[in-house]
PDB file of N, CA and C in Angstrom:
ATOM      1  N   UNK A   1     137.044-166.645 -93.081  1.00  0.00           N
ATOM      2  CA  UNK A   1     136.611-166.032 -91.837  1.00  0.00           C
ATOM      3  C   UNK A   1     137.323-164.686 -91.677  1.00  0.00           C
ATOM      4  N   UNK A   2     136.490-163.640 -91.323  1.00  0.00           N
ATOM      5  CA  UNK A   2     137.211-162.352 -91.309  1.00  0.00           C
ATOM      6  C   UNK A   2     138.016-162.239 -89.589  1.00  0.00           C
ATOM      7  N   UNK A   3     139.119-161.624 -89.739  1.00  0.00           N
ATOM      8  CA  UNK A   3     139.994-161.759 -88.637  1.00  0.00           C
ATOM      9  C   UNK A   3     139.020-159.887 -87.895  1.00  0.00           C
ATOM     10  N   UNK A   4     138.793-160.579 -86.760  1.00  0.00           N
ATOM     11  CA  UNK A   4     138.176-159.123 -86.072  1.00  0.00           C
ATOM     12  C   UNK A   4     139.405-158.992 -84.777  1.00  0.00           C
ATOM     13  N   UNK A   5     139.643-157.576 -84.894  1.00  0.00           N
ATOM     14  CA  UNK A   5     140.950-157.297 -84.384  1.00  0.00           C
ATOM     15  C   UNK A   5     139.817-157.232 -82.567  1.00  0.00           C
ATOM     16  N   UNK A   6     140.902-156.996 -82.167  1.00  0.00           N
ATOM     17  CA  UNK A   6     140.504-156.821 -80.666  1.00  0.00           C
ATOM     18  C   UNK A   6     140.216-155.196 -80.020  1.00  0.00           C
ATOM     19  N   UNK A   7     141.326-154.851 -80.998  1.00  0.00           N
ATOM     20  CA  UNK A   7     141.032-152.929 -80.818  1.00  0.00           C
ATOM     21  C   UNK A   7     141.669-152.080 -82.391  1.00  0.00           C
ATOM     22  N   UNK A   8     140.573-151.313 -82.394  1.00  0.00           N
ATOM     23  CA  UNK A   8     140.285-150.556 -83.502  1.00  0.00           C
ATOM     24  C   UNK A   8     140.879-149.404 -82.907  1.00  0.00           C
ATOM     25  N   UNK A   9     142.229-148.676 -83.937  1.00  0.00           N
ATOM     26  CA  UNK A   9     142.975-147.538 -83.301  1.00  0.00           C
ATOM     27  C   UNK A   9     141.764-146.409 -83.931  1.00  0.00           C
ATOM     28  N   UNK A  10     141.922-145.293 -83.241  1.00  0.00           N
ATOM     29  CA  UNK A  10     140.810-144.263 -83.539  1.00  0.00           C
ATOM     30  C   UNK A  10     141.815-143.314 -83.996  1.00  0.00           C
ATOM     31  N   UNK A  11     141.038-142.911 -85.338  1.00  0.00           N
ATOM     32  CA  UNK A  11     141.646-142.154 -86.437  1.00  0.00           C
ATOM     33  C   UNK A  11     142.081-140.257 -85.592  1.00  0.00           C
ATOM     34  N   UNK A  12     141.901-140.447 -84.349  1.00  0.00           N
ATOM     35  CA  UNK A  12     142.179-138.838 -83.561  1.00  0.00           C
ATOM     36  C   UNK A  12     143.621-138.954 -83.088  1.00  0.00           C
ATOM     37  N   UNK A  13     144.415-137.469 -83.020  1.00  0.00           N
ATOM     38  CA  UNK A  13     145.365-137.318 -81.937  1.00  0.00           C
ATOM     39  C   UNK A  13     145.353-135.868 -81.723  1.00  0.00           C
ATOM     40  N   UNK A  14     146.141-135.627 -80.609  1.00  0.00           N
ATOM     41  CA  UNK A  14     146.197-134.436 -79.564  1.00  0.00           C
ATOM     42  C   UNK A  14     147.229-133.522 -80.386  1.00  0.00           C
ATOM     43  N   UNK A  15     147.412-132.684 -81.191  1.00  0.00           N
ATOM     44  CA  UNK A  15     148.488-131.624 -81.545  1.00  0.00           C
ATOM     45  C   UNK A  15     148.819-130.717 -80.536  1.00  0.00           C
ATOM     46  N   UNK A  16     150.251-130.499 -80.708  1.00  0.00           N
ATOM     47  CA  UNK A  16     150.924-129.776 -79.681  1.00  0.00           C
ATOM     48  C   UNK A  16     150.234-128.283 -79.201  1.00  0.00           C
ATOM     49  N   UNK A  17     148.945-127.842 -79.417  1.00  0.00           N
ATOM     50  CA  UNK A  17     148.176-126.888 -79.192  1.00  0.00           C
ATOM     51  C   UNK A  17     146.655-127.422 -77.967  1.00  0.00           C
ATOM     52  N   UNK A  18     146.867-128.832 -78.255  1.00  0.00           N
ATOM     53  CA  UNK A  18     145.786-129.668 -77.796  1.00  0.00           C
ATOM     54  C   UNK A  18     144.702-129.490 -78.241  1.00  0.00           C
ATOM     55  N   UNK A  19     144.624-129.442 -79.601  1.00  0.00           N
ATOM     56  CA  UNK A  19     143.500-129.450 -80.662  1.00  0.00           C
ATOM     57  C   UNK A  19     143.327-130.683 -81.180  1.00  0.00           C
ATOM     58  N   UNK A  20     141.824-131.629 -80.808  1.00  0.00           N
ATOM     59  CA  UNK A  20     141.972-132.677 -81.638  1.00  0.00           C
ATOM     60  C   UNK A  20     141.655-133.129 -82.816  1.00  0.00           C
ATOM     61  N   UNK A  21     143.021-133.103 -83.660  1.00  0.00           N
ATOM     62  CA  UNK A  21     142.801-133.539 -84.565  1.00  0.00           C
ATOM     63  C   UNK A  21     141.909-134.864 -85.917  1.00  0.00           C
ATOM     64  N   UNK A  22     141.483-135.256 -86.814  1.00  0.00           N
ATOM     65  CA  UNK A  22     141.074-136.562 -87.552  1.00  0.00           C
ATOM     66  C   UNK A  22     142.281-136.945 -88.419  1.00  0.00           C
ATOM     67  N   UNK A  23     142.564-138.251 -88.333  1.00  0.00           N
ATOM     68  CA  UNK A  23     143.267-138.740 -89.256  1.00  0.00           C
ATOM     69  C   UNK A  23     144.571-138.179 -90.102  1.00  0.00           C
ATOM     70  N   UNK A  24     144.798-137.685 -88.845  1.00  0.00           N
ATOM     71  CA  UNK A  24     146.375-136.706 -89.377  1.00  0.00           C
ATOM     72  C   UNK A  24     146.092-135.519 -90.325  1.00  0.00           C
ATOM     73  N   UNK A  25     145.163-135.331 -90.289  1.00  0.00           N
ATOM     74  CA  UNK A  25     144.553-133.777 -91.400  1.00  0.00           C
ATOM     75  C   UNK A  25     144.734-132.676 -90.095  1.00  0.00           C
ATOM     76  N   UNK A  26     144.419-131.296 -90.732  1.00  0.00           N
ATOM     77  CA  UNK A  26     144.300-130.307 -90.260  1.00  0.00           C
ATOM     78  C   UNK A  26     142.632-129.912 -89.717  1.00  0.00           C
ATOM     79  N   UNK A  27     141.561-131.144 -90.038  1.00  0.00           N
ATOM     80  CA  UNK A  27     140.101-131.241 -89.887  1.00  0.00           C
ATOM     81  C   UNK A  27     139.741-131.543 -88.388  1.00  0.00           C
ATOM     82  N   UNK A  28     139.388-130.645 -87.313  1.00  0.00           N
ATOM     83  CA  UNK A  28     139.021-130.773 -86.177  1.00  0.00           C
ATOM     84  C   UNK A  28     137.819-131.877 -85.549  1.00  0.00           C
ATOM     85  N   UNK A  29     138.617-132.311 -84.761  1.00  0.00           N
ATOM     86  CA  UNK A  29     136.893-133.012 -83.975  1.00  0.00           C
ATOM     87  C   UNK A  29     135.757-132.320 -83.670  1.00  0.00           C
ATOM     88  N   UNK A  30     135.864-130.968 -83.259  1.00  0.00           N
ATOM     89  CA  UNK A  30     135.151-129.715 -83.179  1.00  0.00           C
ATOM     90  C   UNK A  30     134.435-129.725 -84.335  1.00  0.00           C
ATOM     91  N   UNK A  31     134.818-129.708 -85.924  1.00  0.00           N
ATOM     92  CA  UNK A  31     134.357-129.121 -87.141  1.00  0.00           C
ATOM     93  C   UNK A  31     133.368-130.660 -87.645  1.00  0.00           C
ATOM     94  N   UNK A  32     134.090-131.551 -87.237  1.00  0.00           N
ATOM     95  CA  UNK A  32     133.170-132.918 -87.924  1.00  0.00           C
ATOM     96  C   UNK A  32     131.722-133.018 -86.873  1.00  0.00           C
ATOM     97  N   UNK A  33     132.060-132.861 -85.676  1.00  0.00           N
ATOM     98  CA  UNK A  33     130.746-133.591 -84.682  1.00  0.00           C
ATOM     99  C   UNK A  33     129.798-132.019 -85.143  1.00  0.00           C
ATOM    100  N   UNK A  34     130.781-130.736 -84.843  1.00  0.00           N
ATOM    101  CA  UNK A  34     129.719-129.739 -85.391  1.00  0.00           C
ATOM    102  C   UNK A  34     128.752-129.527 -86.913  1.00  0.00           C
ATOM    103  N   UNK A  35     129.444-130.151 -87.985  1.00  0.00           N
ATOM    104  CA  UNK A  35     128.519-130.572 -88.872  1.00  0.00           C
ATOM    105  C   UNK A  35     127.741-131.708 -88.871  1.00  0.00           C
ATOM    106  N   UNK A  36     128.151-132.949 -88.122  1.00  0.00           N
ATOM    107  CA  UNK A  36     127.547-133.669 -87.705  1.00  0.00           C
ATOM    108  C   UNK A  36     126.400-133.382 -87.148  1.00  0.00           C
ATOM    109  N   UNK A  37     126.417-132.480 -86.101  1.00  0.00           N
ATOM    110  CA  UNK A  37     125.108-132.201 -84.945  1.00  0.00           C
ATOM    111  C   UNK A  37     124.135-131.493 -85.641  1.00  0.00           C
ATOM    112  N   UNK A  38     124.239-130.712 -87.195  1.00  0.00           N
ATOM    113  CA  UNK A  38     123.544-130.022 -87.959  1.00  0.00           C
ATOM    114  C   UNK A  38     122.957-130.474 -89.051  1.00  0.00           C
ATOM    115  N   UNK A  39     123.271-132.363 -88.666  1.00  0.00           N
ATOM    116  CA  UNK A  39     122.381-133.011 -89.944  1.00  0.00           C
ATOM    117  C   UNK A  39     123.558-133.320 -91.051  1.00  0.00           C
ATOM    118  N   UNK A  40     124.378-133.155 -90.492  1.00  0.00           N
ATOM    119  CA  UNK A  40     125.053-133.492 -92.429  1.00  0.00           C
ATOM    120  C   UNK A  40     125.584-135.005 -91.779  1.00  0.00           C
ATOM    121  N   UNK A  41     125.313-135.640 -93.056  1.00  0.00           N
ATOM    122  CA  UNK A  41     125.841-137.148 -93.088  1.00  0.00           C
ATOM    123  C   UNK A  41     127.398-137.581 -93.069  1.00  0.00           C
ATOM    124  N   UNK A  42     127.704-138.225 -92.660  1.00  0.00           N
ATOM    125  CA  UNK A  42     129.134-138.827 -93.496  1.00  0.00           C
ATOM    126  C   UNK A  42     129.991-138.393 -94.327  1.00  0.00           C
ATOM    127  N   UNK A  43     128.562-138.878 -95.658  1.00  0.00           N
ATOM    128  CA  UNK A  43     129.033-139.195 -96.637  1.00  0.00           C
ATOM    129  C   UNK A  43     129.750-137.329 -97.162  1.00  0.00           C
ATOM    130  N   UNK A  44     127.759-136.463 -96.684  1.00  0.00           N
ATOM    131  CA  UNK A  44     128.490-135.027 -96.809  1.00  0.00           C
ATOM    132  C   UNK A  44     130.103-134.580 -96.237  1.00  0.00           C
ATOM    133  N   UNK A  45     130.102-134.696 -94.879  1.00  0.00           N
ATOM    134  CA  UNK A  45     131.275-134.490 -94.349  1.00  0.00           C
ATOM    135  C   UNK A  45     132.825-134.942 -95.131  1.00  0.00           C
ATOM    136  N   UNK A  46     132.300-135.957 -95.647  1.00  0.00           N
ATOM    137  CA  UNK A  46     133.534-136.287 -96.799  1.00  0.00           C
ATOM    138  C   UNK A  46     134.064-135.929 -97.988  1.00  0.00           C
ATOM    139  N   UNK A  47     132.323-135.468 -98.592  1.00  0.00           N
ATOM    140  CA  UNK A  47     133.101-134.679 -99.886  1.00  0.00           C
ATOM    141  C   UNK A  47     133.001-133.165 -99.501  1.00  0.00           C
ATOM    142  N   UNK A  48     132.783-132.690 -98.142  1.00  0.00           N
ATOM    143  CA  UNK A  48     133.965-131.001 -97.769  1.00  0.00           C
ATOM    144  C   UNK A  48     134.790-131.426 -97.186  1.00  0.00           C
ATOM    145  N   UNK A  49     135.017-132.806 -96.864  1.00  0.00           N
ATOM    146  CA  UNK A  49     136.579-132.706 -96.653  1.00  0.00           C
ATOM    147  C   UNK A  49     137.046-134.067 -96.776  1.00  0.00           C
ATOM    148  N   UNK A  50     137.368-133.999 -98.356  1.00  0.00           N
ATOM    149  CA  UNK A  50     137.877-134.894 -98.637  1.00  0.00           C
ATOM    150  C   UNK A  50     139.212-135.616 -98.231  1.00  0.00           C
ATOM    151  N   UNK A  51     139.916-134.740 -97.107  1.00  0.00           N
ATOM    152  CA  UNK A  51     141.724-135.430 -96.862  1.00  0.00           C
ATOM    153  C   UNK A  51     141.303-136.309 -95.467  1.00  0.00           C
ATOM    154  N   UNK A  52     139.813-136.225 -94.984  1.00  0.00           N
ATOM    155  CA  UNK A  52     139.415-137.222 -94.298  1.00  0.00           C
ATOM    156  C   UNK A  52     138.699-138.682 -94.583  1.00  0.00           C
ATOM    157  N   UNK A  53     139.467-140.200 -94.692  1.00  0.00           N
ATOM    158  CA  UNK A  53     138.937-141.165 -94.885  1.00  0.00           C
ATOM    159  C   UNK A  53     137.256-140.956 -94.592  1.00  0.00           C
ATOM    160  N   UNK A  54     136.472-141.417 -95.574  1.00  0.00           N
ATOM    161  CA  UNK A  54     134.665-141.553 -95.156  1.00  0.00           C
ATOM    162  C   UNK A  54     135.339-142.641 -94.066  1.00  0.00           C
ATOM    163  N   UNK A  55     135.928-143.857 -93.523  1.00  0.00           N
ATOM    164  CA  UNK A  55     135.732-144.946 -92.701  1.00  0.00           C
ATOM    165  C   UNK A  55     136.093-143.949 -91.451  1.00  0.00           C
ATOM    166  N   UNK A  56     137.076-143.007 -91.406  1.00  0.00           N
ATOM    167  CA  UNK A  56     137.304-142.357 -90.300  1.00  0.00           C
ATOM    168  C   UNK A  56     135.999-141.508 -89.503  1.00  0.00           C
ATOM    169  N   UNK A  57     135.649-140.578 -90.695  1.00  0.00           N
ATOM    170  CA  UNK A  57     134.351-139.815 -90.525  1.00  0.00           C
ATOM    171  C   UNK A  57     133.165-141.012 -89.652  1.00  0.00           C
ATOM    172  N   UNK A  58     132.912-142.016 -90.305  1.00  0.00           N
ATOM    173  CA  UNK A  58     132.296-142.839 -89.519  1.00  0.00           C
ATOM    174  C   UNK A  58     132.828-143.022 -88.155  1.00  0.00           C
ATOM    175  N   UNK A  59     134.215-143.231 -87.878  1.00  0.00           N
ATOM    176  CA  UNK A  59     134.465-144.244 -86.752  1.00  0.00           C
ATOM    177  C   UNK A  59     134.841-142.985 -85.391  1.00  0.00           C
ATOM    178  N   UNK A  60     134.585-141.503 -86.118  1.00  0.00           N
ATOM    179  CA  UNK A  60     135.125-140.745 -84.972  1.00  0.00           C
ATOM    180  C   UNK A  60     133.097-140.246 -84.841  1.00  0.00           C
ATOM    181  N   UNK A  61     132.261-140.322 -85.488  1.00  0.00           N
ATOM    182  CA  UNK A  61     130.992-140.267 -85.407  1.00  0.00           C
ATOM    183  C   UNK A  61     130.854-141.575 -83.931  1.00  0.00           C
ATOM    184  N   UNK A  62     131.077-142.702 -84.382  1.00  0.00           N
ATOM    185  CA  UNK A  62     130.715-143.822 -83.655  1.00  0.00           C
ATOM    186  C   UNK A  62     131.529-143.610 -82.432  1.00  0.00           C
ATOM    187  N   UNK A  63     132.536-142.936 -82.068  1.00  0.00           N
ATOM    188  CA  UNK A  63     133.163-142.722 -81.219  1.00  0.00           C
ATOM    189  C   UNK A  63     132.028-141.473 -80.144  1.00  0.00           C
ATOM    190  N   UNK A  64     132.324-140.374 -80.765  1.00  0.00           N
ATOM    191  CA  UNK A  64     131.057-139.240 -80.526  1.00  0.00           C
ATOM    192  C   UNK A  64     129.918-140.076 -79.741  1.00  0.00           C
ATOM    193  N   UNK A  65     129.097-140.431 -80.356  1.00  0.00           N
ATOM    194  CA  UNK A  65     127.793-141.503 -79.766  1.00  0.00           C
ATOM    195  C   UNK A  65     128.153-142.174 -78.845  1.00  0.00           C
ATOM    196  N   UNK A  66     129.370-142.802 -78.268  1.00  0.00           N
ATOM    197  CA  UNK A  66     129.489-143.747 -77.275  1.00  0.00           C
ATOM    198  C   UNK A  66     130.116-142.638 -76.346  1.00  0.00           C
ATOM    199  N   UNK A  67     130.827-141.721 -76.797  1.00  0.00           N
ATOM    200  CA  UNK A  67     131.279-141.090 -75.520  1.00  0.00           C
ATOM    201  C   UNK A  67     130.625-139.733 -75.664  1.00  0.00           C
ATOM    202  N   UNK A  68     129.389-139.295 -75.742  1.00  0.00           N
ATOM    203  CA  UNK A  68     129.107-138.105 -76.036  1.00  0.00           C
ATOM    204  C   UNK A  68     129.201-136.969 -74.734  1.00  0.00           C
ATOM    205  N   UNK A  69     129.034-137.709 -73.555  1.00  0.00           N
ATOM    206  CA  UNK A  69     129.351-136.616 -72.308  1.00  0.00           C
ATOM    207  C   UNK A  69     130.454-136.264 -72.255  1.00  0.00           C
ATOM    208  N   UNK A  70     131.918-136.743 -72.510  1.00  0.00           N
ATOM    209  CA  UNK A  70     133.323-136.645 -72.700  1.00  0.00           C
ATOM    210  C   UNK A  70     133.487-135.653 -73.733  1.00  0.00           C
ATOM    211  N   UNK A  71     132.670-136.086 -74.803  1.00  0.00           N
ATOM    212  CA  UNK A  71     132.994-134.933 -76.154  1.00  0.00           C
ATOM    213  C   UNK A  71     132.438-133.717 -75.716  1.00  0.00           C
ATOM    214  N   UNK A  72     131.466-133.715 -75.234  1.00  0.00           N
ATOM    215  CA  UNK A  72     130.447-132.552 -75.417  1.00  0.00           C
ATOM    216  C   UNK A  72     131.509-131.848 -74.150  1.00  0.00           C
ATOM    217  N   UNK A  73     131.609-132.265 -73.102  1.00  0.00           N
ATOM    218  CA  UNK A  73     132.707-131.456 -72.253  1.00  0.00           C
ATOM    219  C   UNK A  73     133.581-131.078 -72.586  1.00  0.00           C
ATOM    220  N   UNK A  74     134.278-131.688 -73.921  1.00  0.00           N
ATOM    221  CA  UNK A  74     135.560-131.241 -74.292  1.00  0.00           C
ATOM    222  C   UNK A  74     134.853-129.928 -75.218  1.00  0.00           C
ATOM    223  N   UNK A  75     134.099-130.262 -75.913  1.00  0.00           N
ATOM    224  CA  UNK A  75     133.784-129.042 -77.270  1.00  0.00           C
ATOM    225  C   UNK A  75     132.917-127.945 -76.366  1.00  0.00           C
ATOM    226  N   UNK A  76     132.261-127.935 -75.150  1.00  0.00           N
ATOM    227  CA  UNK A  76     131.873-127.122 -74.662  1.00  0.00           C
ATOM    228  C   UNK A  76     133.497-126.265 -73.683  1.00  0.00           C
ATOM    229  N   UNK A  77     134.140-127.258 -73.554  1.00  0.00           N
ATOM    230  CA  UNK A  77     135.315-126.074 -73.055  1.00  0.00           C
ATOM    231  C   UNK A  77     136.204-125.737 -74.001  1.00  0.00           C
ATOM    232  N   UNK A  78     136.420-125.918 -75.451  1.00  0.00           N
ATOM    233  CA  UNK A  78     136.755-124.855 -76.714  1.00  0.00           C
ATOM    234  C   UNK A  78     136.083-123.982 -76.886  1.00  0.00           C
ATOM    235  N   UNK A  79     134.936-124.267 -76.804  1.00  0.00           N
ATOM    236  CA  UNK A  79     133.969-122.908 -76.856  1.00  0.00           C
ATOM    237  C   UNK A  79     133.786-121.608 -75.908  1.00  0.00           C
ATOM    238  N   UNK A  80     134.165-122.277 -74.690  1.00  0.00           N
ATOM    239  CA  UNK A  80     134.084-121.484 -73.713  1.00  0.00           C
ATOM    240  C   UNK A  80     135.736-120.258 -73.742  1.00  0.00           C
ATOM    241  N   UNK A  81     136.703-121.665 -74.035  1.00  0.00           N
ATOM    242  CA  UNK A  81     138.277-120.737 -74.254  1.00  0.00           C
ATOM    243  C   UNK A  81     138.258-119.784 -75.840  1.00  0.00           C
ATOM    244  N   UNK A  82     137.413-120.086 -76.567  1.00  0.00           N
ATOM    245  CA  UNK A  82     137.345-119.168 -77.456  1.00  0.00           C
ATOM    246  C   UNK A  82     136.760-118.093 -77.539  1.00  0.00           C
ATOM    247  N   UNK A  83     135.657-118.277 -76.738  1.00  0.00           N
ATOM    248  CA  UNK A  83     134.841-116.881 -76.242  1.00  0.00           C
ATOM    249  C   UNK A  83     135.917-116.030 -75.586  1.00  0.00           C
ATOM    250  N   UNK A  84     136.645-116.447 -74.212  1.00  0.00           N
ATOM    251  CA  UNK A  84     137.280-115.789 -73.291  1.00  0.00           C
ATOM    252  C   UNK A  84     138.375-114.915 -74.520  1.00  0.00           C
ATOM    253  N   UNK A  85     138.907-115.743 -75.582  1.00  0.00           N
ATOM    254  CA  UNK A  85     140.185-115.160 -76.057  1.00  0.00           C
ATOM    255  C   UNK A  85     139.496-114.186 -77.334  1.00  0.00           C
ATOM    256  N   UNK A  86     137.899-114.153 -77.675  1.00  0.00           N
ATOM    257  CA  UNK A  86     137.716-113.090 -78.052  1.00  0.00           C
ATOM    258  C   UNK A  86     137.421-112.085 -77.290  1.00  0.00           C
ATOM    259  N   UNK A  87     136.848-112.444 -76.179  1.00  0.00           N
ATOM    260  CA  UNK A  87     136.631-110.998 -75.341  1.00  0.00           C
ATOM    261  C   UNK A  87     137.549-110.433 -75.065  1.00  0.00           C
ATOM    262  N   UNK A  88     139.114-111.159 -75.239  1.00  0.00           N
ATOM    263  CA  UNK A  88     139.776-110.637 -74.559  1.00  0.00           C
ATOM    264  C   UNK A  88     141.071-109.136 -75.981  1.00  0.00           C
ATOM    265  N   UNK A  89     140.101-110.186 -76.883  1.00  0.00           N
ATOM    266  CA  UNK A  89     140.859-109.743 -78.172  1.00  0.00           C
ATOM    267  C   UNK A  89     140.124-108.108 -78.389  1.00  0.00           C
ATOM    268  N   UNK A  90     138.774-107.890 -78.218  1.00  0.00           N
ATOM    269  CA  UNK A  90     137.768-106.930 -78.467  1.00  0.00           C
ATOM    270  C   UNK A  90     138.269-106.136 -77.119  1.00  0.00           C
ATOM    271  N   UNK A  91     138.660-106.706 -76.533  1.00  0.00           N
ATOM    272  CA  UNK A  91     138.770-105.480 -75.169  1.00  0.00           C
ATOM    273  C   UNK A  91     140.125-104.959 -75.663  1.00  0.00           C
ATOM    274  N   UNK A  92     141.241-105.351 -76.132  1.00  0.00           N
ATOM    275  CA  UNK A  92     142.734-104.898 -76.583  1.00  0.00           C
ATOM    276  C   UNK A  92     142.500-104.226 -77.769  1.00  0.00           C
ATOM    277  N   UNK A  93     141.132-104.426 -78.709  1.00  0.00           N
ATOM    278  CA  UNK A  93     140.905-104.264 -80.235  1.00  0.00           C
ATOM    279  C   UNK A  93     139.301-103.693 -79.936  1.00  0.00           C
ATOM    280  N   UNK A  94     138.925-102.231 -79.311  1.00  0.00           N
ATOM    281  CA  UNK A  94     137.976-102.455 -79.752  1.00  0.00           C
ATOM    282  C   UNK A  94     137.325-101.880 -80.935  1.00  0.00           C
ATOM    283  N   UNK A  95     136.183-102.484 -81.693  1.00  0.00           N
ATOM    284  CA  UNK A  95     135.730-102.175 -82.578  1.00  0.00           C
ATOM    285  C   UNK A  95     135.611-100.444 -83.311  1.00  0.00           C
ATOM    286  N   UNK A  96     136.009-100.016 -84.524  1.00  0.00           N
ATOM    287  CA  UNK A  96     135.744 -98.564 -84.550  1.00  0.00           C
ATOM    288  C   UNK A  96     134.105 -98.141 -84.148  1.00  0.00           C
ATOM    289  N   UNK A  97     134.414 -96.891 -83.942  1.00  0.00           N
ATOM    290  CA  UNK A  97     132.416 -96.512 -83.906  1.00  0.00           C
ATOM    291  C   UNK A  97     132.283 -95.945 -85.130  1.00  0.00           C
ATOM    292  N   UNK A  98     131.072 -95.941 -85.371  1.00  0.00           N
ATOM    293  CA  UNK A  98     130.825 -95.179 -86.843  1.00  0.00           C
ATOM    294  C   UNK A  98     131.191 -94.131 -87.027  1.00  0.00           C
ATOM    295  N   UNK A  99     131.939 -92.828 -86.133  1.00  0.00           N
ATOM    296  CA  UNK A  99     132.428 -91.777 -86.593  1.00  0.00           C
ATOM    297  C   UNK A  99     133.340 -92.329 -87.043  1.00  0.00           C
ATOM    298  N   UNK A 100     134.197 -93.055 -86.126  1.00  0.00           N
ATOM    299  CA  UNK A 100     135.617 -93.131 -86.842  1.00  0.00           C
ATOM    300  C   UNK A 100     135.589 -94.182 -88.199  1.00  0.00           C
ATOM    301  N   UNK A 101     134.483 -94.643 -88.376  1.00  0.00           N
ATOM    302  CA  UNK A 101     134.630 -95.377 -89.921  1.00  0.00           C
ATOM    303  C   UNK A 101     134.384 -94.674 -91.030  1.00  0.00           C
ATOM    304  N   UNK A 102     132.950 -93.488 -90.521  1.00  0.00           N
ATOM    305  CA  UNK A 102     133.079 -92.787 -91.566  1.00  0.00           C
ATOM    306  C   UNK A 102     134.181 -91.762 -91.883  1.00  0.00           C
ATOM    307  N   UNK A 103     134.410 -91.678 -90.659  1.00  0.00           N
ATOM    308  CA  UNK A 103     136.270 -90.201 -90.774  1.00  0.00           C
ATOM    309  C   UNK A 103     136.703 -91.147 -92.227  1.00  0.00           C
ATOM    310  N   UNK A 104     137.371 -92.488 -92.273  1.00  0.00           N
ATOM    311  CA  UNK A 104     138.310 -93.653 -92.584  1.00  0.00           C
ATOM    312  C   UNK A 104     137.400 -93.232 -94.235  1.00  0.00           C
ATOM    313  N   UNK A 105     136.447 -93.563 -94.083  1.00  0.00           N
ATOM    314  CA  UNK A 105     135.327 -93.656 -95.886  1.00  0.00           C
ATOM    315  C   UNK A 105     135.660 -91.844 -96.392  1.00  0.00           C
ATOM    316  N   UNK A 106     135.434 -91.203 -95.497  1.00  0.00           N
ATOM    317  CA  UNK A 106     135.726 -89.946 -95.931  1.00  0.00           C
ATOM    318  C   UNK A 106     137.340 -89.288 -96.738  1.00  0.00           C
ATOM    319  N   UNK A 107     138.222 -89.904 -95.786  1.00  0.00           N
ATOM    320  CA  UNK A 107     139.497 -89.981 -96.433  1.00  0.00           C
ATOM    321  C   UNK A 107     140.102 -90.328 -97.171  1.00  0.00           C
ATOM    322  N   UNK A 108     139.600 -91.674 -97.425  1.00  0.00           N
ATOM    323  CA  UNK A 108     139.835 -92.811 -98.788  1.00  0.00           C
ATOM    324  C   UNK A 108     138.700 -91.927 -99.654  1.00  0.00           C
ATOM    325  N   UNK A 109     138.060 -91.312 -99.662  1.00  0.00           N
ATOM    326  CA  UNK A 109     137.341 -90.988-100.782  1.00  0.00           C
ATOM    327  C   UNK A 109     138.064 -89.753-101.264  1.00  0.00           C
ATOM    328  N   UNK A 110     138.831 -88.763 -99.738  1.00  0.00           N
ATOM    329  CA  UNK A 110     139.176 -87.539-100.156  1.00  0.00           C
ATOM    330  C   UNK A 110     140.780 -87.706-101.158  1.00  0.00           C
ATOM    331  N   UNK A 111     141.010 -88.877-100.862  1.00  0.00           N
ATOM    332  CA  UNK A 111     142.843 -89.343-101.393  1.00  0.00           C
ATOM    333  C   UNK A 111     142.718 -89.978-102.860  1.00  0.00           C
ATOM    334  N   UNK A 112     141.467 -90.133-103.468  1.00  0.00           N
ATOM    335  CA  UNK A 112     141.317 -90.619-104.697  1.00  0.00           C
ATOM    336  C   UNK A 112     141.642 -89.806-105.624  1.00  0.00           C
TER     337      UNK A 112
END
């Protein structure tokens, strides 16, 4: 008779950035449900990232599906803090304009 536990620990935790992590890898919950949501299987998700158990890949999928309003709130407010910290990066950094790239192509060509 197979012994069925009462609770199944879930292969996620919180890193001191509050990024959630899979299975003690550096592989985001963000990066699995987002290839997930684009059709890739499992099994795909496992061989690009292989330092994640396939049983994990499953059990944070099966997790996803039961709590998908929780996830989707969480991955819709990474998305939202990543937008803010590029706008905020492009406003401190903004992009050259094409004069000043070509000045940059002109100089590297004139220093050869």
């Amino acid at each position: 008779m197979i012994d069925i536990p009462e609770v199944v620990e879930l292969p996620l935790h919180q890193d001191e950035d509050n990024n959630i992590r899979v299975s003690g890898t550096r592989v985001t919950l963000d990066t699995i449900i987002g290839f997930y949501r684009q059709g890739e299987t499992p099994e795909d998700l496992h061989e690009g990232f292989p330092t994640v158990p396939l049983a994990d890949i499953y059990a944070v999928i099966g997790y996803y599906l039961a709590h998908q309003d929780e996830v989707d709130a969480y991955l819709k407010q990474r998305d939202e803090e990543a937008e803010r910290i590029r706008q905020e990066w492009e406003t401190r950094n903004p992009p050259p304009t094409k004069a000043e790239l070509l000045a940059r192509l002109e100089a590297k060509q004139h220093n050869k």
